[in-house]
Protein backbone atom coordinates (compact mmCIF):
# COMPACT_ATOMS: atom_id res chain seq x y z
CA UNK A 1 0.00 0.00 0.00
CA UNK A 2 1.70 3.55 -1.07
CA UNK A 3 0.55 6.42 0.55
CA UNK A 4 1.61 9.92 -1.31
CA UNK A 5 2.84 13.30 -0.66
CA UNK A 6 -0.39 15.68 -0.08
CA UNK A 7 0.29 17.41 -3.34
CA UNK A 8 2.68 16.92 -6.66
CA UNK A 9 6.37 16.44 -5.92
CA UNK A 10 9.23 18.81 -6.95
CA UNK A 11 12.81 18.13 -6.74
CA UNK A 12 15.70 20.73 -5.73
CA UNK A 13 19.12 20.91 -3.83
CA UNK A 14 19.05 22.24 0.24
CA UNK A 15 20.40 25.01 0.35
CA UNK A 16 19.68 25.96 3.68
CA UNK A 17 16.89 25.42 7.31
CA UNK A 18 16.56 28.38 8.79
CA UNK A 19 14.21 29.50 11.42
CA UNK A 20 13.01 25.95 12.46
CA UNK A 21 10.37 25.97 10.25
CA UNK A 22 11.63 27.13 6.76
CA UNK A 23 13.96 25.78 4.56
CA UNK A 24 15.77 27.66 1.20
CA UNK A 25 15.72 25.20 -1.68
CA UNK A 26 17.62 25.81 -5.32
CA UNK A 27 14.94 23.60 -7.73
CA UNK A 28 16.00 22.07 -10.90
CA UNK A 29 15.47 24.64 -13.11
CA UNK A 30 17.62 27.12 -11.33
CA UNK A 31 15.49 28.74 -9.66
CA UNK A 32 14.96 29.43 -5.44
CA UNK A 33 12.16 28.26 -3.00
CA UNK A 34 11.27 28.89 0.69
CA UNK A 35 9.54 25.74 1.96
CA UNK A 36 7.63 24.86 4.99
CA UNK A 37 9.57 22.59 6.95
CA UNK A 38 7.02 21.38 9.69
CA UNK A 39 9.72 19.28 11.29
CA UNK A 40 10.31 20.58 14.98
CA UNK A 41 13.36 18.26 16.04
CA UNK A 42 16.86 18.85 15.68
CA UNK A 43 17.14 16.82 12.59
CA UNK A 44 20.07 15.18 13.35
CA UNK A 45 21.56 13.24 10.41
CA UNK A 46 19.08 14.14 7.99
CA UNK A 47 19.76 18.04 7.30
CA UNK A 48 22.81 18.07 4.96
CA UNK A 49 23.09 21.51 2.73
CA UNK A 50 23.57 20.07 -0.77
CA UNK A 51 21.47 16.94 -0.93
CA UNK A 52 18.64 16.20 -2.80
CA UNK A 53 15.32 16.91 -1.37
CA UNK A 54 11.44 16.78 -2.54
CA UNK A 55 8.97 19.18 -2.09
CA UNK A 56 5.66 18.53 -2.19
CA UNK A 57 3.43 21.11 -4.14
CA UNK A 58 0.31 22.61 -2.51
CA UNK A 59 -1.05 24.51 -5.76
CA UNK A 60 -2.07 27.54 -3.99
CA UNK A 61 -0.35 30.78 -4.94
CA UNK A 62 -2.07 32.47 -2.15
CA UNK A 63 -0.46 30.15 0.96
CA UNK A 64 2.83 32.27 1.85
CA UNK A 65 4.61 29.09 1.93
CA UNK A 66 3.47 27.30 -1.12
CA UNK A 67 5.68 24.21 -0.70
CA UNK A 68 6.22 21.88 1.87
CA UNK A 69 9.73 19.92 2.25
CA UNK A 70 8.75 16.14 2.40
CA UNK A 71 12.36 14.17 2.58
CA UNK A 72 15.85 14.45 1.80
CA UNK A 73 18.29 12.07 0.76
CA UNK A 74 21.80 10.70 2.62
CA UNK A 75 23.65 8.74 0.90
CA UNK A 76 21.09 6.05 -1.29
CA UNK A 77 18.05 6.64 1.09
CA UNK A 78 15.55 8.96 1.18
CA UNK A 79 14.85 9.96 4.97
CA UNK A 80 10.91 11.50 5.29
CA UNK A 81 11.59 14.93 7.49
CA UNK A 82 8.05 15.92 7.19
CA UNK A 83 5.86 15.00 10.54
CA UNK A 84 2.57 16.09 9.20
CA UNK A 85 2.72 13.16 7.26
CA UNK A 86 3.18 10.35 9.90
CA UNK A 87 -0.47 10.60 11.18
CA UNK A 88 -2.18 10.31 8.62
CA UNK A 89 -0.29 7.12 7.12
CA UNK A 90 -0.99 5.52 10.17
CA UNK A 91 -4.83 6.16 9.90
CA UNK A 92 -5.05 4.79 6.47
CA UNK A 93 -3.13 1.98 7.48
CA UNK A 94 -5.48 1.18 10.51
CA UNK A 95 -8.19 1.62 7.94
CA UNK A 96 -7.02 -0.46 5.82
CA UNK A 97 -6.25 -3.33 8.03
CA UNK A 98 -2.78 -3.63 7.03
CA UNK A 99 -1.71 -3.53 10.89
CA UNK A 100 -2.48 -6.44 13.06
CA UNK A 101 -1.39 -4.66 16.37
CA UNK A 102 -3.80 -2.24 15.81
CA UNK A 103 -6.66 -4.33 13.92
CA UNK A 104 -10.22 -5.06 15.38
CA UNK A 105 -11.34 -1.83 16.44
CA UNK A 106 -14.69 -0.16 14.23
CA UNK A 107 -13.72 3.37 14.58
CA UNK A 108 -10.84 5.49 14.18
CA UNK A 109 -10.88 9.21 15.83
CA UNK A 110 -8.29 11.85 15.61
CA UNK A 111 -6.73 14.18 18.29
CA UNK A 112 -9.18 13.34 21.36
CA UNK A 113 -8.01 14.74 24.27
CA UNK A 114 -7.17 12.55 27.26
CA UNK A 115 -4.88 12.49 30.08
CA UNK A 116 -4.32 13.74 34.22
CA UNK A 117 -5.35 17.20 33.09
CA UNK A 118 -7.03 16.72 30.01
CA UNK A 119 -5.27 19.06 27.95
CA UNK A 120 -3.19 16.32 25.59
CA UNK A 121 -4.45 15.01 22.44
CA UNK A 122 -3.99 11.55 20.99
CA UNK A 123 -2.81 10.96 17.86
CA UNK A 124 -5.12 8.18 17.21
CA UNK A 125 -8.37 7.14 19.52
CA UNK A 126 -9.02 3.23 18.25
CA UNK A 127 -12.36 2.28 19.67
CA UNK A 128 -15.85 0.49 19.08
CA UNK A 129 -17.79 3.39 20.10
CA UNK A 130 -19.26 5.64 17.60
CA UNK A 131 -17.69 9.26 17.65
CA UNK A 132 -20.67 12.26 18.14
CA UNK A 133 -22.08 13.53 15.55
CA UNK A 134 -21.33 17.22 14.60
CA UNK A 135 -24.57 18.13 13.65
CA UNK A 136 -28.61 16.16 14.08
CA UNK A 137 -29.45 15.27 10.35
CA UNK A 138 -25.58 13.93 9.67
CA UNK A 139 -26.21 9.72 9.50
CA UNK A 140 -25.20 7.08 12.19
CA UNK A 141 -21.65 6.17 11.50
CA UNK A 142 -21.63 2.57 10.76
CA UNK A 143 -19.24 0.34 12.47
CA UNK A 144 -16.65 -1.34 10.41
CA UNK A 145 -16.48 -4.63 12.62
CA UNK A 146 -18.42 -5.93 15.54
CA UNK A 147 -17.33 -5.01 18.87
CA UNK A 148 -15.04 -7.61 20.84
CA UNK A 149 -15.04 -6.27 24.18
CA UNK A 150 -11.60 -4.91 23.95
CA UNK A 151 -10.88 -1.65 25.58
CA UNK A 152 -10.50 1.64 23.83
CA UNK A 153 -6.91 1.33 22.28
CA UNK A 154 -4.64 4.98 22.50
CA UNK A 155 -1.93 5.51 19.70
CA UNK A 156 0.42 8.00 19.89
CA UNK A 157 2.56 8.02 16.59
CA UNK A 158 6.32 9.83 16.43
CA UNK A 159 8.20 10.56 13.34
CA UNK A 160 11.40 9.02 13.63
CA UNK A 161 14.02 10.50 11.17
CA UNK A 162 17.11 10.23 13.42
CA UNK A 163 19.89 7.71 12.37
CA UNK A 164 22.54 6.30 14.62
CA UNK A 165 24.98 3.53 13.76
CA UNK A 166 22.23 0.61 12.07
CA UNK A 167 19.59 1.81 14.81
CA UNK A 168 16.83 4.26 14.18
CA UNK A 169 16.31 6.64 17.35
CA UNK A 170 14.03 8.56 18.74
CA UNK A 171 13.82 11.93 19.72
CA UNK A 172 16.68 13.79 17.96
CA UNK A 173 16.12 16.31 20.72
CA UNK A 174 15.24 16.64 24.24
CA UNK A 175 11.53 16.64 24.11
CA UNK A 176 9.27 17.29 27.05
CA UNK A 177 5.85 17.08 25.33
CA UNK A 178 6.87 13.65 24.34
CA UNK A 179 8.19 12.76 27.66
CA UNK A 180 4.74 13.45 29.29
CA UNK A 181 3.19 11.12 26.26
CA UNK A 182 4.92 8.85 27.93
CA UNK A 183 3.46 8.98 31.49
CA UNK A 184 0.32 9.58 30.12
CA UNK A 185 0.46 6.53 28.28
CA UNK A 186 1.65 4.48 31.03
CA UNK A 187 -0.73 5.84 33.34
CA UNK A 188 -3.65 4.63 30.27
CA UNK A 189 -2.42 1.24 30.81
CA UNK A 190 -2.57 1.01 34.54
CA UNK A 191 -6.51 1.73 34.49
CA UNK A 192 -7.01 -1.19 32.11
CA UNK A 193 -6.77 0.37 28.83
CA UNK A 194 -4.92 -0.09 25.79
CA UNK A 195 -1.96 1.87 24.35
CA UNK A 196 0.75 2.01 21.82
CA UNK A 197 3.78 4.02 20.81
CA UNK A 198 3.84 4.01 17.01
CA UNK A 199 7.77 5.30 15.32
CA UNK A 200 7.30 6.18 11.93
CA UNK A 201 10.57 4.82 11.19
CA UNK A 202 10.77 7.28 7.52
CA UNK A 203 13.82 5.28 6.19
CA UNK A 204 14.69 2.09 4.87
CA UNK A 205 19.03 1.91 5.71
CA UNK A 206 18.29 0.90 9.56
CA UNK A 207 17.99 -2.70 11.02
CA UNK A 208 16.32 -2.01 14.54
CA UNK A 209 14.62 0.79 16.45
CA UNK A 210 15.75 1.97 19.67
CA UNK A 211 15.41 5.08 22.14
CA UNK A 212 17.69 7.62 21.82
CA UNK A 213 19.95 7.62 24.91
CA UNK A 214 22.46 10.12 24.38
CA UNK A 215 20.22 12.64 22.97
CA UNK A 216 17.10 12.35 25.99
CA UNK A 217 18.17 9.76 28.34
CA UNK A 218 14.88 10.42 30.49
CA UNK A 219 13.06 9.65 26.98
CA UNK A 220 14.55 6.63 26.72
CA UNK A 221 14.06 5.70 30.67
CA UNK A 222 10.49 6.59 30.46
CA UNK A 223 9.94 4.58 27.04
CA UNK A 224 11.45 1.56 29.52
CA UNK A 225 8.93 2.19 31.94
CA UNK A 226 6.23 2.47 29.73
CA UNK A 227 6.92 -0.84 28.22
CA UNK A 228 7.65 -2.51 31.39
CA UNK A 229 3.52 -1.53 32.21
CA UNK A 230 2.41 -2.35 29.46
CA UNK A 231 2.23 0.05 26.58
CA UNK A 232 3.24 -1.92 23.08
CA UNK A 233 5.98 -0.35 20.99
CA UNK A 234 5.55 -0.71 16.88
CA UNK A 235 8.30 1.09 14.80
CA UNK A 236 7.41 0.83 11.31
CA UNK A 237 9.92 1.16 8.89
CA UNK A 238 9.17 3.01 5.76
CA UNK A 239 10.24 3.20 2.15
CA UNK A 240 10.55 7.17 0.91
CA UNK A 241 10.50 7.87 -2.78
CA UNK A 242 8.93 10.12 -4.93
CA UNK A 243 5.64 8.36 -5.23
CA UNK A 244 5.64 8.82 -1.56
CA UNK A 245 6.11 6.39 0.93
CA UNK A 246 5.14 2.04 1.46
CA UNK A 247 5.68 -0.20 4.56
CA UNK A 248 8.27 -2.35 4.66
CA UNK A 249 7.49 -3.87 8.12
CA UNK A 250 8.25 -3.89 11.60
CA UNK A 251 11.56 -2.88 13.49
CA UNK A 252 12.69 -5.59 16.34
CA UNK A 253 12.92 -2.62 19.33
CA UNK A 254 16.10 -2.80 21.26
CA UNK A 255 15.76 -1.32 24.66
């Protein structure tokens, strides 16, 4: 199953990421974009002025940023950069049945929020009850399988760009928000629910998936815990290429 890029791809040469969020790209013909770079991590081994990159082409003149940078290549592989994407793969893959792990559930909601306070927001809410509708004369939504009796499964889903050795890591920088994830997660599991840590694992040169030590060592001690209660880890390695990107499979996690 290939899932593309949200729009037409264009190819170009980094020149530059500046500001976090932008990044200057020379395109074939010559000429010189400013892309969207909705990537908020460090980027560690996968931000190399001079390579290759693809942009993906949103159409609209109007949007101040009309492109968005999708991936980059190092070396033979292209490594996806852009963590918009991630989500939404994931959905259409839970949709589509093509993940086990997650399979069984009849709907599939986005960004619900949960948690001690209630201000966080899943990725992915996989559960057998109907979400509300948004308005009175909008239909029933009609369950997709029967429910098993299986608790509401939460899936929180991390682009994973970072290289290391034959290992892909997670989180190229020290990450706070995705610390508390964590505890929220484990805390899920505790009560008697389900929940999952999904790494979007955006190239195809690594062997195995592990946390990223040296970079957030309370990351990676809090992933431990997490596991230890109960919360299941699936890094899914992905194949980048200009058609967009196609699972290759599961990661064996090294803790």
């Amino acid at each position: 199953m290939r899932i593309p890029f949200s729009g037409p791809v264009v190819a170009g040469t980094l020149l530059q990421r500046r500001l976090r969020f932008l990044a200057d790209v020379r395109l074939a013909d010559g000429g010189q974009v400013t892309a969207m770079c909705a990537n908020t991590g460090s980027m560690k081994s996968c931000c190399e002025p001079g390579r290759p990159v693809l942009l993906s082409d949103s159409g609209n003149a109007e949007r101040k940023y009309r492109f968005t940078w999708e991936a980059i290549q190092m070396a033979q592989t292209w490594v996806m950069v852009n963590t918009a994407l991630p989500n939404a793969a994931v959905e259409q893959l839970v949709l589509a049945d093509a993940l086990p792990t997650l399979g069984g559930y009849g709907f599939v909601r986005r960004e619900v929020k949960y948690g001690r306070d209630g201000a966080s927001r899943i990725d992915l809410l996989l559960t057998h009850t109907p979400p509300p509708r948004k308005r009175k004369k909008d239909p029933e939504p009609v369950a997709r399988c029967a429910p098993d009796g299986s608790p509401d499964l939460y899936v929180e889903v991390k682009n994973t760009s970072m290289r290391a050795g034959e290992h892909s890591c997670f989180p190229d920088s020290v990450t706070t928000r995705g610390q508390k994830h964590l505890e929220e997660l484990t805390a899920l599991v505790r009560k008697g629910t389900r929940a999952a840590m999904v790494f979007f694992c955006g190239r195809d040169d690594t062997r195995a998936f592990r946390p990223a030590d040296e970079v957030d060592a309370e990351y990676g001690r809090l992933l431990r815990k997490a596991v230890k209660a109960g919360v299941q880890v699936l890094p899914l390695q992905f194949a980048v290429s200009e058609a967009g990107v196609v699972l290759k499979g599961v990661l064996p996690v090294e803790l």
